[in-house]
N, C-alpha and C. Protein backbone atom coordinates (compact mmCIF):
# COMPACT_ATOMS: atom_id res chain seq x y z
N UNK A 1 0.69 -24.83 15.10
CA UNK A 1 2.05 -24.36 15.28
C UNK A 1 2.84 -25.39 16.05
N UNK A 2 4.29 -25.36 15.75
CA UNK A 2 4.97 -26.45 16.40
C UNK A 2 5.72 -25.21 17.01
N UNK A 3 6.63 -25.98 18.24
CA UNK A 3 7.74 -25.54 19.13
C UNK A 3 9.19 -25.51 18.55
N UNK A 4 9.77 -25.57 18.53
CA UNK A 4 10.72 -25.77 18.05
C UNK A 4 11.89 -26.15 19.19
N UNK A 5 12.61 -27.21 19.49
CA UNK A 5 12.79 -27.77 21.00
C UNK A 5 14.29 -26.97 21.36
N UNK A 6 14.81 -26.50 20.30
CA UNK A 6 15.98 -26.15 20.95
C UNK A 6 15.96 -24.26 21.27
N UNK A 7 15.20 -23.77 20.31
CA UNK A 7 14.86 -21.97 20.50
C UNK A 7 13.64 -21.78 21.29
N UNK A 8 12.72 -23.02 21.16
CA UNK A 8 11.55 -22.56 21.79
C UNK A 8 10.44 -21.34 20.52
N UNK A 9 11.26 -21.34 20.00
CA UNK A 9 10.45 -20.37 19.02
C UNK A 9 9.22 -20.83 17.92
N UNK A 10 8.18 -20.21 18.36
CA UNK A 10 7.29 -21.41 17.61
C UNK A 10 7.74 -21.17 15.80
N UNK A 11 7.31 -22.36 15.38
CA UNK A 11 6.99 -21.57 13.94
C UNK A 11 5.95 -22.49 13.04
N UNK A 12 5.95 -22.08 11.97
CA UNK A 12 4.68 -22.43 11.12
C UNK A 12 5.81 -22.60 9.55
N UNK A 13 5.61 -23.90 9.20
CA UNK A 13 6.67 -24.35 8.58
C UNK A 13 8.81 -23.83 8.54
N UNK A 14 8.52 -22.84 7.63
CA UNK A 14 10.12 -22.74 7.87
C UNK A 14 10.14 -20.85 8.48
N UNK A 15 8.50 -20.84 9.08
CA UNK A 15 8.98 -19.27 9.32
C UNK A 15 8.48 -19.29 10.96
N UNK A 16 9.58 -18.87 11.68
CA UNK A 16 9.55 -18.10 13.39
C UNK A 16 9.18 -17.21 13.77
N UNK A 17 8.34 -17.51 15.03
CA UNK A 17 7.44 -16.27 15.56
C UNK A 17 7.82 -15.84 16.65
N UNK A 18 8.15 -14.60 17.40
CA UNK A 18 8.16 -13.69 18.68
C UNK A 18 6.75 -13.38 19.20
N UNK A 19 6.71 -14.08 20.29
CA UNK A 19 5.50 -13.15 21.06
C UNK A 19 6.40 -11.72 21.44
N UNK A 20 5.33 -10.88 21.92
CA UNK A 20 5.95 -9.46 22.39
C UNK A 20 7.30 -9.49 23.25
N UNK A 21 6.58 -11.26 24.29
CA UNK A 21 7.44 -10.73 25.45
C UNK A 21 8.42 -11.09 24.82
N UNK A 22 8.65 -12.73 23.88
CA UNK A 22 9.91 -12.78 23.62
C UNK A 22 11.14 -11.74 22.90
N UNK A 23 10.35 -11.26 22.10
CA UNK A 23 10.74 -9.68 21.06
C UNK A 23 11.94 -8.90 22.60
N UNK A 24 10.62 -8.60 23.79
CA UNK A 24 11.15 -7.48 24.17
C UNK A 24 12.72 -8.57 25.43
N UNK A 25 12.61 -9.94 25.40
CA UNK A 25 13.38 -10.25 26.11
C UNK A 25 14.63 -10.37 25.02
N UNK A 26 14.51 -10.51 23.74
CA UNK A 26 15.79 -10.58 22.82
C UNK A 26 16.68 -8.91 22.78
N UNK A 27 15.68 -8.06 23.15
CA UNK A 27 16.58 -6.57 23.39
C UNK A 27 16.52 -6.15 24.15
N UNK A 28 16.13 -6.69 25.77
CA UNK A 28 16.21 -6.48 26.98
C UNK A 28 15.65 -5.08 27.39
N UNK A 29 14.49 -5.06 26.88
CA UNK A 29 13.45 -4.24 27.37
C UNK A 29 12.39 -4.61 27.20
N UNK A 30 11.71 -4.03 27.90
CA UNK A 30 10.10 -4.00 28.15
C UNK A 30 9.18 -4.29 27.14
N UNK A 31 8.02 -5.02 27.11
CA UNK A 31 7.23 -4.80 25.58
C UNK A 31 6.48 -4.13 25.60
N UNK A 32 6.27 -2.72 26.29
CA UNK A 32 6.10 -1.93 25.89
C UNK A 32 6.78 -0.60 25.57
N UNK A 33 8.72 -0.80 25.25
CA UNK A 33 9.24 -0.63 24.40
C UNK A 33 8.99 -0.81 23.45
N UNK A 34 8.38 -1.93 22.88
CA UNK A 34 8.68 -2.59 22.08
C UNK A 34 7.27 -2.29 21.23
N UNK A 35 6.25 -2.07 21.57
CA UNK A 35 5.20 -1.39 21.33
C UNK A 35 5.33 0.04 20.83
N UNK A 36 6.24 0.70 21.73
CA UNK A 36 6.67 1.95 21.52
C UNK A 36 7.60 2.05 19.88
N UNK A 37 7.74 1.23 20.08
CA UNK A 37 9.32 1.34 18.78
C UNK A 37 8.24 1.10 17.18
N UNK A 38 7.22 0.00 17.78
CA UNK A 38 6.41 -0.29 16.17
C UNK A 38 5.56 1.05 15.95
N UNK A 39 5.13 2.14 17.08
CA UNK A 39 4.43 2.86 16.57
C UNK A 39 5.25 4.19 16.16
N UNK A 40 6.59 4.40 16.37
CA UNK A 40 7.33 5.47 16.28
C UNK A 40 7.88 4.80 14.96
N UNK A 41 7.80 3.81 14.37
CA UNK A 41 7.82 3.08 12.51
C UNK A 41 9.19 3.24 12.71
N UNK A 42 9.90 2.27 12.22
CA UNK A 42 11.54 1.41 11.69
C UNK A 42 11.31 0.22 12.36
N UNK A 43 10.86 0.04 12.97
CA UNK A 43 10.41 -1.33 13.39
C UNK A 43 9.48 -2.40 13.06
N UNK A 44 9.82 -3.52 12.95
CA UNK A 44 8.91 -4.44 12.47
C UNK A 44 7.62 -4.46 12.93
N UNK A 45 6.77 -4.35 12.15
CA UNK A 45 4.99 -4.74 12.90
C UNK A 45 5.04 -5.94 12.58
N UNK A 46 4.20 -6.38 13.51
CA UNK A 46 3.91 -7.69 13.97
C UNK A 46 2.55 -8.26 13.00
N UNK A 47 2.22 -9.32 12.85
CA UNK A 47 0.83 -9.75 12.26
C UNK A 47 0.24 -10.77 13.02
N UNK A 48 -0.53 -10.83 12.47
CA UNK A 48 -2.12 -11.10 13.50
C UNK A 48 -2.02 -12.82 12.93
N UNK A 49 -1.95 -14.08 13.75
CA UNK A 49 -2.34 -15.37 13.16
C UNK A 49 -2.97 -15.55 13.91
N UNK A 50 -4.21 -16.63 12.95
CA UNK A 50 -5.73 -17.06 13.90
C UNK A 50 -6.39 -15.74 13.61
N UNK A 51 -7.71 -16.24 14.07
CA UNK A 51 -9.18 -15.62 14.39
C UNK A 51 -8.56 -15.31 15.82
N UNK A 52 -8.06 -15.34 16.52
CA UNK A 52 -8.02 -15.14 18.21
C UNK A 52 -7.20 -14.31 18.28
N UNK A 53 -6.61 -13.52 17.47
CA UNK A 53 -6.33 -12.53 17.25
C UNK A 53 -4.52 -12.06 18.21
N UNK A 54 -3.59 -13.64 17.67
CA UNK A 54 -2.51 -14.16 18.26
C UNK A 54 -1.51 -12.73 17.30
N UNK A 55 -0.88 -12.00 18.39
CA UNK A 55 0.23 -11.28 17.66
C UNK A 55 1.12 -11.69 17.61
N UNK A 56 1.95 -11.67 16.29
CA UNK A 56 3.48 -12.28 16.74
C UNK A 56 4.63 -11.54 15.31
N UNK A 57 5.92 -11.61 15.73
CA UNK A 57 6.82 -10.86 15.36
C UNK A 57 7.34 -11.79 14.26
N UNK A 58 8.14 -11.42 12.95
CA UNK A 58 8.67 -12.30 12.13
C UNK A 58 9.86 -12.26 12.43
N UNK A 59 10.83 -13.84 12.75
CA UNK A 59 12.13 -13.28 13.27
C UNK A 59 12.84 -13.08 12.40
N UNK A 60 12.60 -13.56 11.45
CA UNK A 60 13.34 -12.96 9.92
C UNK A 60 13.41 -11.54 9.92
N UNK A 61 12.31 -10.98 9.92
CA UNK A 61 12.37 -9.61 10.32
C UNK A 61 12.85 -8.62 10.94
N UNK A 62 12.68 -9.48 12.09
CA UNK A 62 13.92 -9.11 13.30
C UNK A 62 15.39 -8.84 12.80
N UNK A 63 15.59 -9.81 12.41
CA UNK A 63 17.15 -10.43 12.15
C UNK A 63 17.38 -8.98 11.25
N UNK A 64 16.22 -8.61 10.45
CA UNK A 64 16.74 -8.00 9.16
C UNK A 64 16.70 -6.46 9.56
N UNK A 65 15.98 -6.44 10.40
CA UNK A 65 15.60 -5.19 11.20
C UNK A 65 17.22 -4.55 12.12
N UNK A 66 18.02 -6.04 12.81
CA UNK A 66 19.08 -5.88 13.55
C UNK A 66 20.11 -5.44 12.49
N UNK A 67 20.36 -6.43 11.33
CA UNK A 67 21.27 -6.15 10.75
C UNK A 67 21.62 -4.53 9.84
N UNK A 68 20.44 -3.97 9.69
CA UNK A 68 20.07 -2.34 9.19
C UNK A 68 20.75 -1.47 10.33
N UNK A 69 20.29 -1.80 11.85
CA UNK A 69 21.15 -1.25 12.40
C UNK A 69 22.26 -1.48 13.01
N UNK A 70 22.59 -2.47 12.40
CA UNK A 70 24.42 -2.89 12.43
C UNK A 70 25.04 -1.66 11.49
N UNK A 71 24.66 -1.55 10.40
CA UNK A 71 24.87 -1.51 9.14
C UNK A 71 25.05 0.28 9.54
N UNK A 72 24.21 0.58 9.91
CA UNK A 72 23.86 2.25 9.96
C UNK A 72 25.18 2.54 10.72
N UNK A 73 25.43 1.77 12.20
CA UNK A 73 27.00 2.19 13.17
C UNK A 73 27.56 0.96 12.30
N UNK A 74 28.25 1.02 10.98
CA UNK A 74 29.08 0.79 9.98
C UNK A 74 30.16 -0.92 10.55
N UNK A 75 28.74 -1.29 11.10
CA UNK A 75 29.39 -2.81 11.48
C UNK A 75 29.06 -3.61 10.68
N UNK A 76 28.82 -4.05 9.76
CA UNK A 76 28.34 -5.37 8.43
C UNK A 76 28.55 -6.44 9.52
């Protein structure tokens, strides 16, 4: 995995990863909000990279996850 120098966000060719904490520092709560939110489902689950059993968030996902609830309080 590379860094990416200006987000810090790692990624693995053209796709970006959230650790928990970063997840829960982009919506300014806790990660275990954020834990809370993947098991109550509308929220992105996370997947597993490596054998070492590395969790991490797709920010694509994210993004697509935010914009649904833009969309719902009728903000496009």
């Amino acid at each position: 995995m590379r860094s990416n120098a200006l987000t810090q966000t790692p990624d693995v060719g053209s796709t970006k990863f959230l650790s928990v904490q970063d997840a829960a520092r982009r919506y300014s709560v806790t990660p275990r909000s954020i834990w809370r939110w993947v098991r109550e489902g509308g929220f992105p689950a996370p997947i597993q990279l490596g054998s070492g059993g590395a969790t991490r968030f797709v920010l694509a996902e994210l993004e697509d996850w935010e914009s649904r609830k833009r969309a719902q309080r009728g903000e496009a």
